[in-house]
C-alpha atoms as a PDB file:
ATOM      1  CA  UNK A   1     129.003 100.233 103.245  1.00  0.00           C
ATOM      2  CA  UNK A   2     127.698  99.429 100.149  1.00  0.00           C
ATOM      3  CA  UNK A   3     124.408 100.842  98.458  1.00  0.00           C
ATOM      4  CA  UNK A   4     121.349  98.212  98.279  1.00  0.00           C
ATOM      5  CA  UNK A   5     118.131  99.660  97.089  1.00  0.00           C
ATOM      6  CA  UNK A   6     117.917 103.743  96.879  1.00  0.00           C
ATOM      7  CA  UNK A   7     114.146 104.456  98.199  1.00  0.00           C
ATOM      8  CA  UNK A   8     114.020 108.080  97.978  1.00  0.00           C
ATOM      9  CA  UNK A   9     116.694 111.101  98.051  1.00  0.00           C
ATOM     10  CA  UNK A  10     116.542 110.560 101.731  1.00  0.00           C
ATOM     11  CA  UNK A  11     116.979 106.859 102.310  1.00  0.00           C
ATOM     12  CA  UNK A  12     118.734 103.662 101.508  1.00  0.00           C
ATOM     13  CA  UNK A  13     119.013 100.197 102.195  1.00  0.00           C
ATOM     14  CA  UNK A  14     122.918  99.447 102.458  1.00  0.00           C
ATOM     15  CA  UNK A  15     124.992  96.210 103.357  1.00  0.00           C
ATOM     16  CA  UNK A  16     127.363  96.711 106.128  1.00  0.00           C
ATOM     17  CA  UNK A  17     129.623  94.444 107.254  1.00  0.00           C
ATOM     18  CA  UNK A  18     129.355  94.386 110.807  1.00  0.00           C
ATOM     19  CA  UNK A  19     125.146  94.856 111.091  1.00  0.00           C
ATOM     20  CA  UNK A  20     124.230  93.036 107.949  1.00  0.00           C
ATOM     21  CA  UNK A  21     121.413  94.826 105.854  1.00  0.00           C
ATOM     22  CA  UNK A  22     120.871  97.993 107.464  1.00  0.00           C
ATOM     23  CA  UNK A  23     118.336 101.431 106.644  1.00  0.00           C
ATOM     24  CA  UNK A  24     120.178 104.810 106.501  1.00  0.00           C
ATOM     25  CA  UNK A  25     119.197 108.080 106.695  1.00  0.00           C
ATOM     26  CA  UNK A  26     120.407 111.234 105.693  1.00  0.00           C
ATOM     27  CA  UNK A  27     119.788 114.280 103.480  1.00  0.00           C
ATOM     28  CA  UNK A  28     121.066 113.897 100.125  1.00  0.00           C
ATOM     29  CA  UNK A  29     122.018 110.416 100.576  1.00  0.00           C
ATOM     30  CA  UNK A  30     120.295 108.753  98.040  1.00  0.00           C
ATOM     31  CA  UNK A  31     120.328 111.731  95.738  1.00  0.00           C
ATOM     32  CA  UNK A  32     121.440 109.936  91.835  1.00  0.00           C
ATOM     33  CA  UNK A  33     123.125 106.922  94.004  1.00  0.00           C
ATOM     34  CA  UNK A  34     122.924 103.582  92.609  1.00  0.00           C
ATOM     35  CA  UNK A  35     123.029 100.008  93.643  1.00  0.00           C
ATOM     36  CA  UNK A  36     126.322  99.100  93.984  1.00  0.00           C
ATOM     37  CA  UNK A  37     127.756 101.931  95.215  1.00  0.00           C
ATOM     38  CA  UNK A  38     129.777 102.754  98.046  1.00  0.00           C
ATOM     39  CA  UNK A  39     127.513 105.047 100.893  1.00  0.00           C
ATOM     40  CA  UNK A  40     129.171 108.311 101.272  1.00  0.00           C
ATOM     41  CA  UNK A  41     129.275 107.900 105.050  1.00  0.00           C
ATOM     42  CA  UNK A  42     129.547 111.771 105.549  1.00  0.00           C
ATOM     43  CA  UNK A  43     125.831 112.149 104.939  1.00  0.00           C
ATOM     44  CA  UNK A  44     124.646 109.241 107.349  1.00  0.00           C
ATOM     45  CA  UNK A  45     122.017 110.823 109.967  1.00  0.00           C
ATOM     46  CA  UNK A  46     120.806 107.491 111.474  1.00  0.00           C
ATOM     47  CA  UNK A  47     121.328 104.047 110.943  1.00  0.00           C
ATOM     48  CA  UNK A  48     118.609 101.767 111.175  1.00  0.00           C
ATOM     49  CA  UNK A  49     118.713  98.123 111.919  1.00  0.00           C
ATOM     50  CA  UNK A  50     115.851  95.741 111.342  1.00  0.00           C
ATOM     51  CA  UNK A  51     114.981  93.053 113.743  1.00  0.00           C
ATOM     52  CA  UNK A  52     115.952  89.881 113.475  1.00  0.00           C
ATOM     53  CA  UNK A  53     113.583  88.163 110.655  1.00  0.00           C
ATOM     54  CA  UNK A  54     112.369  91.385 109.873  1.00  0.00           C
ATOM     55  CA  UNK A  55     112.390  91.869 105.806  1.00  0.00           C
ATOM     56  CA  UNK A  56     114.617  95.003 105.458  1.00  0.00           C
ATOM     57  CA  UNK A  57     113.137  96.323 102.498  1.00  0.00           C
ATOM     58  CA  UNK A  58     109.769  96.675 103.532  1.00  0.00           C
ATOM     59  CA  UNK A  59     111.155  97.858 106.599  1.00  0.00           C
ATOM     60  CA  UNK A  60     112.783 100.540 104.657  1.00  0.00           C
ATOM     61  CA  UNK A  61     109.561 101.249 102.815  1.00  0.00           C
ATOM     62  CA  UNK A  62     107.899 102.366 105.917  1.00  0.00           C
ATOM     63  CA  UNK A  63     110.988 104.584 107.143  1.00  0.00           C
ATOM     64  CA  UNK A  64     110.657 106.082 103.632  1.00  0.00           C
ATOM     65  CA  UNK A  65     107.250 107.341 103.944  1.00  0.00           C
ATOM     66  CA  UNK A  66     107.898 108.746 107.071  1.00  0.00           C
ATOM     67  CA  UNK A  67     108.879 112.220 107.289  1.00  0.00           C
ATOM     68  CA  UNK A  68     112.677 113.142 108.254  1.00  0.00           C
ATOM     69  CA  UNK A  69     111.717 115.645 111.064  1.00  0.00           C
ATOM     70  CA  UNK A  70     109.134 112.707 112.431  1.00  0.00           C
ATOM     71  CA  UNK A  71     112.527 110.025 112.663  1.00  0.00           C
ATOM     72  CA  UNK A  72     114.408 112.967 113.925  1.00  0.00           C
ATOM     73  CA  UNK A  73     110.988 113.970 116.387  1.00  0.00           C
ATOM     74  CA  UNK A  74     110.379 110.217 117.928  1.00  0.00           C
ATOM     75  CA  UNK A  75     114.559 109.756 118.178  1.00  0.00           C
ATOM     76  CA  UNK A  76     114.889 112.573 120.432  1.00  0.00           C
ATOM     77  CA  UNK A  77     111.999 112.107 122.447  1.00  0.00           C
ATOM     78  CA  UNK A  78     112.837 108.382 123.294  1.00  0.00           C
ATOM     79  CA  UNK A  79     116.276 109.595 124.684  1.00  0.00           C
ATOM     80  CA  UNK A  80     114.720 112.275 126.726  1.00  0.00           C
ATOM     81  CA  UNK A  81     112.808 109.897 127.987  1.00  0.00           C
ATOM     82  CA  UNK A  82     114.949 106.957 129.091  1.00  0.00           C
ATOM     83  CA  UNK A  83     115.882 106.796 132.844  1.00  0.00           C
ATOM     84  CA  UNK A  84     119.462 105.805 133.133  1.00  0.00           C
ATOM     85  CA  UNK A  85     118.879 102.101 133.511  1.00  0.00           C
ATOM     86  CA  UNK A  86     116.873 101.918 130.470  1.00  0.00           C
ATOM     87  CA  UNK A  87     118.227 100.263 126.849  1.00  0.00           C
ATOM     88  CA  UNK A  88     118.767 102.288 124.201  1.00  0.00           C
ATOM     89  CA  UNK A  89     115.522 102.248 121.747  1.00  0.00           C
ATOM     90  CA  UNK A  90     115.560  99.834 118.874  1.00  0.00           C
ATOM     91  CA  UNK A  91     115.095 101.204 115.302  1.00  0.00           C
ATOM     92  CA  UNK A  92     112.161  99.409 114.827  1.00  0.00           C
ATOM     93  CA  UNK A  93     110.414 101.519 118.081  1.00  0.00           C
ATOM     94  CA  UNK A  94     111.517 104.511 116.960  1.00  0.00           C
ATOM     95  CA  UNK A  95     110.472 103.980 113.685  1.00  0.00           C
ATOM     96  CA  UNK A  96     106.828 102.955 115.187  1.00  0.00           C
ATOM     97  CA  UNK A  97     106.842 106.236 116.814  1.00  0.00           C
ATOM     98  CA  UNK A  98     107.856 108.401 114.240  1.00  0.00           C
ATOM     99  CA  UNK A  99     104.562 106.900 112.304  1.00  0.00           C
ATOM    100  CA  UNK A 100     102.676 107.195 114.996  1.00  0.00           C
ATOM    101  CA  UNK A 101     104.067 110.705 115.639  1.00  0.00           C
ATOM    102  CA  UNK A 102     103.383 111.934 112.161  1.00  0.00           C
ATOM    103  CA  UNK A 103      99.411 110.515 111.957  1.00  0.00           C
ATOM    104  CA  UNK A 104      98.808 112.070 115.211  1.00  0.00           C
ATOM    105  CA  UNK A 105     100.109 115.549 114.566  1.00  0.00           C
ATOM    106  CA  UNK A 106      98.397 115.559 111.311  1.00  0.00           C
ATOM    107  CA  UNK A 107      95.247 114.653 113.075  1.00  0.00           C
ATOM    108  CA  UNK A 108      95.646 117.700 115.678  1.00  0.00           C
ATOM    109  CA  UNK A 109      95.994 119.778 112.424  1.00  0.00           C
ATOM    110  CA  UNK A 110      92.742 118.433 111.270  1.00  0.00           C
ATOM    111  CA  UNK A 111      90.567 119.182 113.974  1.00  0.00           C
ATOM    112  CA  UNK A 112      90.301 115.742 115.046  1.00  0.00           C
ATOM    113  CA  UNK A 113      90.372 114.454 118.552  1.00  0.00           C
ATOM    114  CA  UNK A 114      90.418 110.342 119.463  1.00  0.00           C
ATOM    115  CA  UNK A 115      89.354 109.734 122.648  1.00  0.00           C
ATOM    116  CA  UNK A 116      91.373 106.467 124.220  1.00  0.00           C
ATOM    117  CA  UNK A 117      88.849 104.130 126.232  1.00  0.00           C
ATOM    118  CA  UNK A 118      92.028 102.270 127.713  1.00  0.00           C
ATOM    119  CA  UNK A 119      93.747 104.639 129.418  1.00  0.00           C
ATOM    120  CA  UNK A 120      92.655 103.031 132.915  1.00  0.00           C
ATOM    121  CA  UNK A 121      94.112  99.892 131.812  1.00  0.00           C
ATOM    122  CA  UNK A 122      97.290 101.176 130.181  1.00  0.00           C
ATOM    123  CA  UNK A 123      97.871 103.011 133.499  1.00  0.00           C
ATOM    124  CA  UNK A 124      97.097 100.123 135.302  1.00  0.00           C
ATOM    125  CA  UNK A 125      98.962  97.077 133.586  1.00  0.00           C
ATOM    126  CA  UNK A 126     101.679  99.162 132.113  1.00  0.00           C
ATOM    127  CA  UNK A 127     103.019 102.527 134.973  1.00  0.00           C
ATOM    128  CA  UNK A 128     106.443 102.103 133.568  1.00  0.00           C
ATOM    129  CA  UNK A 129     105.421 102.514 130.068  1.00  0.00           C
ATOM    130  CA  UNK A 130     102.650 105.015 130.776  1.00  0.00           C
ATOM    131  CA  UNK A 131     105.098 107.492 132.832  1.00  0.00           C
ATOM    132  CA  UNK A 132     107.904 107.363 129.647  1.00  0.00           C
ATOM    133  CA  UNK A 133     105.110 108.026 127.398  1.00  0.00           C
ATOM    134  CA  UNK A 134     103.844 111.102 129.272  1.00  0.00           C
ATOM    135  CA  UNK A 135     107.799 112.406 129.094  1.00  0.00           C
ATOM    136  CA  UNK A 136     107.808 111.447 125.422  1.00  0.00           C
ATOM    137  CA  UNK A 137     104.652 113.668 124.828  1.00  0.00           C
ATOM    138  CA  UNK A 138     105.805 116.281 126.843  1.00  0.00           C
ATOM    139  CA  UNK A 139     109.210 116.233 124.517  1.00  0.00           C
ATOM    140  CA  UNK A 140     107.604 116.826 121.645  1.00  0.00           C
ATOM    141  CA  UNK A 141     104.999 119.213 122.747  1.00  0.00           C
ATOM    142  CA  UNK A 142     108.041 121.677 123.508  1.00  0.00           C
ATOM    143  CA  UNK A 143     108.841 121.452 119.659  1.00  0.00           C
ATOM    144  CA  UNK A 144     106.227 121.364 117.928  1.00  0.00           C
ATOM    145  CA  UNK A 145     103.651 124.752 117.276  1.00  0.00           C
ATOM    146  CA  UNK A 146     100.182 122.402 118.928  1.00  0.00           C
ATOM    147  CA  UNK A 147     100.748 120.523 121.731  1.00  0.00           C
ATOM    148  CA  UNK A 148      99.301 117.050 121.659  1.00  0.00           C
ATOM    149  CA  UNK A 149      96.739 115.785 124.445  1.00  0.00           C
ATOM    150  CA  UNK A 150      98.123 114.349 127.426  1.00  0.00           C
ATOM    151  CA  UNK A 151      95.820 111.461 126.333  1.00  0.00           C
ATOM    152  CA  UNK A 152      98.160 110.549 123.686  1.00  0.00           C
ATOM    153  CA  UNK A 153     100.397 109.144 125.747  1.00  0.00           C
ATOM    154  CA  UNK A 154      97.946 105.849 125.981  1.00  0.00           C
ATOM    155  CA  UNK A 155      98.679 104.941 122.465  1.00  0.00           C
ATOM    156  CA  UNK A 156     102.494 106.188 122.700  1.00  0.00           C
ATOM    157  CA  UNK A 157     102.347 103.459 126.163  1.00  0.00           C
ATOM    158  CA  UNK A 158     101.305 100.641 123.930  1.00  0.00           C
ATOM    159  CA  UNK A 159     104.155 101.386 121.532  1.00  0.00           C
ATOM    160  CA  UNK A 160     106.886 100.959 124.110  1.00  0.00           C
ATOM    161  CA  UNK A 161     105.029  97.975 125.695  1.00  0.00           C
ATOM    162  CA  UNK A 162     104.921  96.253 122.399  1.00  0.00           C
ATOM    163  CA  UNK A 163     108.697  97.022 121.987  1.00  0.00           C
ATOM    164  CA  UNK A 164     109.259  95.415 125.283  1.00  0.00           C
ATOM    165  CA  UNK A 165     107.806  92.256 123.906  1.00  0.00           C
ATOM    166  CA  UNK A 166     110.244  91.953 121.013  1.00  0.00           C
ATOM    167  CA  UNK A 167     111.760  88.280 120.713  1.00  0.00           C
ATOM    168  CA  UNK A 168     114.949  86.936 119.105  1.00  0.00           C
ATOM    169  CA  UNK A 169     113.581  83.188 118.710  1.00  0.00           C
ATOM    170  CA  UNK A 170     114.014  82.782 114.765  1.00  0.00           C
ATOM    171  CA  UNK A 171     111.297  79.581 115.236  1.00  0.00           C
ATOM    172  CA  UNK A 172     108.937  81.702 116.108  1.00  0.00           C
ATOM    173  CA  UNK A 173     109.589  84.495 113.519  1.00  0.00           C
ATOM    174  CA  UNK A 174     109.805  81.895 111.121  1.00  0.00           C
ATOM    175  CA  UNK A 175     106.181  80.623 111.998  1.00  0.00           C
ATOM    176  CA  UNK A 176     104.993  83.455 112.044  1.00  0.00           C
ATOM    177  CA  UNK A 177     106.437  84.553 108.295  1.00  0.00           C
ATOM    178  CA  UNK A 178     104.600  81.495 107.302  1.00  0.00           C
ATOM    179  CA  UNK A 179     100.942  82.470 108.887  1.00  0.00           C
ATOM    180  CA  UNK A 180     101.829  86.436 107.168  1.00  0.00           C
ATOM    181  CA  UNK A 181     101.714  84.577 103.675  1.00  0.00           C
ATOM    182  CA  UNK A 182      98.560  82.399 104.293  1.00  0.00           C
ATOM    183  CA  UNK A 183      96.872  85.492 105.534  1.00  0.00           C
ATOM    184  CA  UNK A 184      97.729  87.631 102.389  1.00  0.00           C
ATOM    185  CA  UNK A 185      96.619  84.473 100.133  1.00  0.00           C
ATOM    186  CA  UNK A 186      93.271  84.457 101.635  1.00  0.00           C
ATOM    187  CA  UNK A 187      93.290  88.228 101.219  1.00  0.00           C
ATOM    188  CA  UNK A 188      93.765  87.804  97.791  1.00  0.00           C
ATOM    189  CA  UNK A 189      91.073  85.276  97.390  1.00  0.00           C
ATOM    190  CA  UNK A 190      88.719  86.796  99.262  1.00  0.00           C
ATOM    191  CA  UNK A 191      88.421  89.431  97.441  1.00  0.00           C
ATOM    192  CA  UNK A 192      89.704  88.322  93.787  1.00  0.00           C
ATOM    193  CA  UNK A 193      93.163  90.061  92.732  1.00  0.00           C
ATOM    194  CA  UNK A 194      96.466  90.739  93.845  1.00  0.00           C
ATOM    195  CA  UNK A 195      97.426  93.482  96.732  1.00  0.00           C
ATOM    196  CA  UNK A 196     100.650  94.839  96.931  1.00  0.00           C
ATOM    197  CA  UNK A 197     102.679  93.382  99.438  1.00  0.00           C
ATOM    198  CA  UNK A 198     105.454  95.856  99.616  1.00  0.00           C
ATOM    199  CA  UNK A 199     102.818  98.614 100.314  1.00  0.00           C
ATOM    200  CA  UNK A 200     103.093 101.099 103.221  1.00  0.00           C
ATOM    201  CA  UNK A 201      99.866  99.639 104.470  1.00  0.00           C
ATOM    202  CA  UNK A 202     100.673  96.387 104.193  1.00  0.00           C
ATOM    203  CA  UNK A 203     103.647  97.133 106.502  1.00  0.00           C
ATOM    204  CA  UNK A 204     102.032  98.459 108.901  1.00  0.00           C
ATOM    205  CA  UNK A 205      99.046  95.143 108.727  1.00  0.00           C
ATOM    206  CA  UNK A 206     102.205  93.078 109.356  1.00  0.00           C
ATOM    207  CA  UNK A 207     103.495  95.290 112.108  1.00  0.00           C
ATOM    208  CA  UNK A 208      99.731  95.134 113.526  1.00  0.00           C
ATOM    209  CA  UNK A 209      99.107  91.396 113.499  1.00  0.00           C
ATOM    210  CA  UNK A 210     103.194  90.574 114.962  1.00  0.00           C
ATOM    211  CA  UNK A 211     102.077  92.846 118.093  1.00  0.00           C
ATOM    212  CA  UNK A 212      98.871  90.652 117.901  1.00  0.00           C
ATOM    213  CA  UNK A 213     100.464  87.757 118.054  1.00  0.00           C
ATOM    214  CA  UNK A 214     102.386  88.846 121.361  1.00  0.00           C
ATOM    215  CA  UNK A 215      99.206  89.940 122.594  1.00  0.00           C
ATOM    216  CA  UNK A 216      97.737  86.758 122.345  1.00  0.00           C
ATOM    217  CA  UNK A 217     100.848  84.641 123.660  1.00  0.00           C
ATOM    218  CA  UNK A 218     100.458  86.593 127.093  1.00  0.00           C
ATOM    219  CA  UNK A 219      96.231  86.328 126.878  1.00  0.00           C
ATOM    220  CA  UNK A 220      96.022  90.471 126.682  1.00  0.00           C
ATOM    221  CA  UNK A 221      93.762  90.736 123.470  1.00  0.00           C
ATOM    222  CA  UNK A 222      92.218  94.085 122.697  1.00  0.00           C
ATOM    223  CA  UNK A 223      89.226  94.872 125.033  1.00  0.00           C
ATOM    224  CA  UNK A 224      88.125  98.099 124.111  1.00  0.00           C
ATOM    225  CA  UNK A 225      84.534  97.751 125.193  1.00  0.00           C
ATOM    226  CA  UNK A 226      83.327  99.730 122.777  1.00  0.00           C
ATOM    227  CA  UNK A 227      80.678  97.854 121.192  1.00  0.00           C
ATOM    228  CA  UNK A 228      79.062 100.723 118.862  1.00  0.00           C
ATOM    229  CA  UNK A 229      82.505 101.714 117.573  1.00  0.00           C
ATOM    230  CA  UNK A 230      83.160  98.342 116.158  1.00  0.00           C
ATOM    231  CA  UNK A 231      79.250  98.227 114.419  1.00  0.00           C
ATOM    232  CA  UNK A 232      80.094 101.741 113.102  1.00  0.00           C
ATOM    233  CA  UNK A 233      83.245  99.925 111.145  1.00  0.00           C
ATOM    234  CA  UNK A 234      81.485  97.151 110.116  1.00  0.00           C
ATOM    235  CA  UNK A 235      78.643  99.186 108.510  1.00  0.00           C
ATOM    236  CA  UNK A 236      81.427 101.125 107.045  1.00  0.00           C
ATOM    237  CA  UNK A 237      83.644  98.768 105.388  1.00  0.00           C
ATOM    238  CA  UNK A 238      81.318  95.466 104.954  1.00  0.00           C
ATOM    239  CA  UNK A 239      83.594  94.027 102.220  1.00  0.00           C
ATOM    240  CA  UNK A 240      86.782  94.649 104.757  1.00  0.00           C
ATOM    241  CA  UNK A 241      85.099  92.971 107.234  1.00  0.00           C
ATOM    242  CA  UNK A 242      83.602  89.795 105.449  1.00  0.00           C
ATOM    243  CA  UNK A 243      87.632  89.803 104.130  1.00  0.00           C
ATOM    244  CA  UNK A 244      88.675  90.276 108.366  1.00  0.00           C
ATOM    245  CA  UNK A 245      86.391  87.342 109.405  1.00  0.00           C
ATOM    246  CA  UNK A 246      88.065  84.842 106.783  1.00  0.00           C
ATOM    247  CA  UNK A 247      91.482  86.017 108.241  1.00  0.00           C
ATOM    248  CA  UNK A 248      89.807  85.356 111.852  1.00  0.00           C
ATOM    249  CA  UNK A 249      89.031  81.722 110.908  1.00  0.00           C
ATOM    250  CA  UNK A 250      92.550  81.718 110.035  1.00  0.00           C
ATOM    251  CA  UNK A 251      94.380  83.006 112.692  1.00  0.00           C
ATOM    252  CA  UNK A 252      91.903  81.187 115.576  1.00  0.00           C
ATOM    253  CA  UNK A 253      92.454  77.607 113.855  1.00  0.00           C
ATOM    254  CA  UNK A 254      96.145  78.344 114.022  1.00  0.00           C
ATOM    255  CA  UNK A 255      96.646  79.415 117.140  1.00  0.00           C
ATOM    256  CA  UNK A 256      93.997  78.291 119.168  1.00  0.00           C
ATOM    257  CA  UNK A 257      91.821  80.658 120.501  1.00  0.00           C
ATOM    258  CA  UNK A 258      88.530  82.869 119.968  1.00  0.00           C
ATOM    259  CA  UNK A 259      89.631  86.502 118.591  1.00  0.00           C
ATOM    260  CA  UNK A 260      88.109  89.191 120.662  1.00  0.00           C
ATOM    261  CA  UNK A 261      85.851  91.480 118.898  1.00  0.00           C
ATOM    262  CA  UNK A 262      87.980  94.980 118.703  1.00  0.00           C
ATOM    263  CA  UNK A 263      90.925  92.566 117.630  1.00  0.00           C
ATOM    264  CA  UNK A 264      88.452  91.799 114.767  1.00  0.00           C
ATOM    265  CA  UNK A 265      87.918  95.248 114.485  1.00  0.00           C
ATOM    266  CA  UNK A 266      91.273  96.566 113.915  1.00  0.00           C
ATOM    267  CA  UNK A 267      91.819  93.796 111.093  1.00  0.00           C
ATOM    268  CA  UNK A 268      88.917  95.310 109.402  1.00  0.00           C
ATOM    269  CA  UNK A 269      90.162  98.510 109.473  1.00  0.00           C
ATOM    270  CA  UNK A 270      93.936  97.182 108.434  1.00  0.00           C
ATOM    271  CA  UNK A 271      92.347  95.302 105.361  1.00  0.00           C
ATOM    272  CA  UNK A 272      90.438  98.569 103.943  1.00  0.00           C
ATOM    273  CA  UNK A 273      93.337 100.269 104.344  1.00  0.00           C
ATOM    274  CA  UNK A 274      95.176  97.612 101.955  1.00  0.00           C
ATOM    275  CA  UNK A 275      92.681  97.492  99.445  1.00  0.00           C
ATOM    276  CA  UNK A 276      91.628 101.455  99.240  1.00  0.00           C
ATOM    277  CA  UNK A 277      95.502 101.790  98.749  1.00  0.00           C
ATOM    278  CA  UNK A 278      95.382  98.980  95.981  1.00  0.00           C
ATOM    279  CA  UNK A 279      92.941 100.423  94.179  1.00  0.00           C
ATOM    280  CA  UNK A 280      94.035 103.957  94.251  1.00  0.00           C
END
């Protein structure tokens, strides 16, 4: 395999020759390496393989801010929990958990507790996914020093639902690469300069809005019901939000339907993230 783009001491985008543009892992790997270079294959930990349509260097920006022991954490706990009939995890779902992983734990370190208002439905819709999530939790509560609530295993649920929704139709990832660049030029207009598109945050906006866009193709948009949580972010971030609504008008002229409120919500959030990080 040959050496792509060296993100950190840890991590690499590489060309092989069988799995195309691939992320690798590994301590050391990318320590003084250069583009061009052959991979020395002795230090691979874990090879990870972008989904089809999936840019693989900002997919390799995300692994790269993840921590190792988080990869390692949400790689494990997704083979504990398979059942023998189940597929093998794809890179992009463990790499969804590791982040998730590593923003929850820090939040138990914190002090800070989220409460989940759709644990009834998650439990409801989605048994399968619930019951795998409540082994995954229980996995990495037996490593880690402070266990994580059992209710975390509502957001760890939507993760493997939304992996269950992944698609291999390139006409629909293409449309969709289309909508991510109108939605980052009114961004950019809205609110008068350029963001940084290669950006951890930006990632994860992307990853947000392609588990939207599943969301809405099977009518299950965010319901929280949680009206007061949605006028506490709007009183918060009123120049993220007046940026969300623009990206609303957007996304309901092109695909035909009303955005729910918490969808609205979460874009809000997604854009202050983006421009807090652009400005920092």
């Amino acid at each position: 395999m040959e050496i792509l783009r060296v993100f950190n001491n840890n991590v690499v985008l590489a060309r092989d020759e069988r799995r195309g543009e691939v992320i690798l892992t590994g301590r050391g790997l990318g320590f003084q390496a250069r583009p061009g270079q052959a991979v020395d294959e002795s230090r691979v930990a874990k090879v990870f393989v972008p989904d089809v349509g999936r840019d693989a260097d900002l997919f390799g920006t995300v692994v790269a801010a993840i921590a190792p022991e988080h990869l390692v954490l949400a790689d494990r706990a997704l083979q504990a929990a398979r059942s023998a009939d189940d597929a093998a995890p794809s890179s992009a779902t463990v790499v969804a958990l590791a982040d998730h992983l590593g923003f929850a734990l820090a939040r138990l370190r914190q002090g800070i507790d989220l409460e989940y208002p759709l644990r009834a439905e998650v439990e409801h819709l989605y048994p399968d996914e619930y019951a795998a999530a409540g082994r995954i939790v229980a996995f990495v509560n037996e490593q880690v020093p402070d266990p994580l609530p059992a209710s975390e295993a509502v957001a760890v649920a939507l993760h493997l639902v939304n992996a269950g929704f992944a698609t291999g139709d390139l006409s629909y990832t293409y449309r969709m690469t289309g909508l991510f660049t109108q939605l980052f030029d009114v961004l950019e207009q809205t609110v008068g300069r350029t963001v940084d598109r290669q950006s951890v945050n930006a990632a994860r906006f992307i990853t947000h809005l392609r588990y939207f866009f599943v969301r809405a193709h099977n009518g299950r948009q965010l319901e929280d019901g949680s009206p007061k949580l949605g006028s506490a972010i709007r009183s918060a971030y009123p120049d993220a939000y007046h940026v969300a609504t623009r990206l609303q008008t957007v996304l309901e002229l092109r695909l035909g339907q009303p955005l729910s409120e918490d969808e609205v919500t979460y874009l809000t959030l997604h854009v202050a993230r983006m421009v807090d990080d652009d400005r920092s």
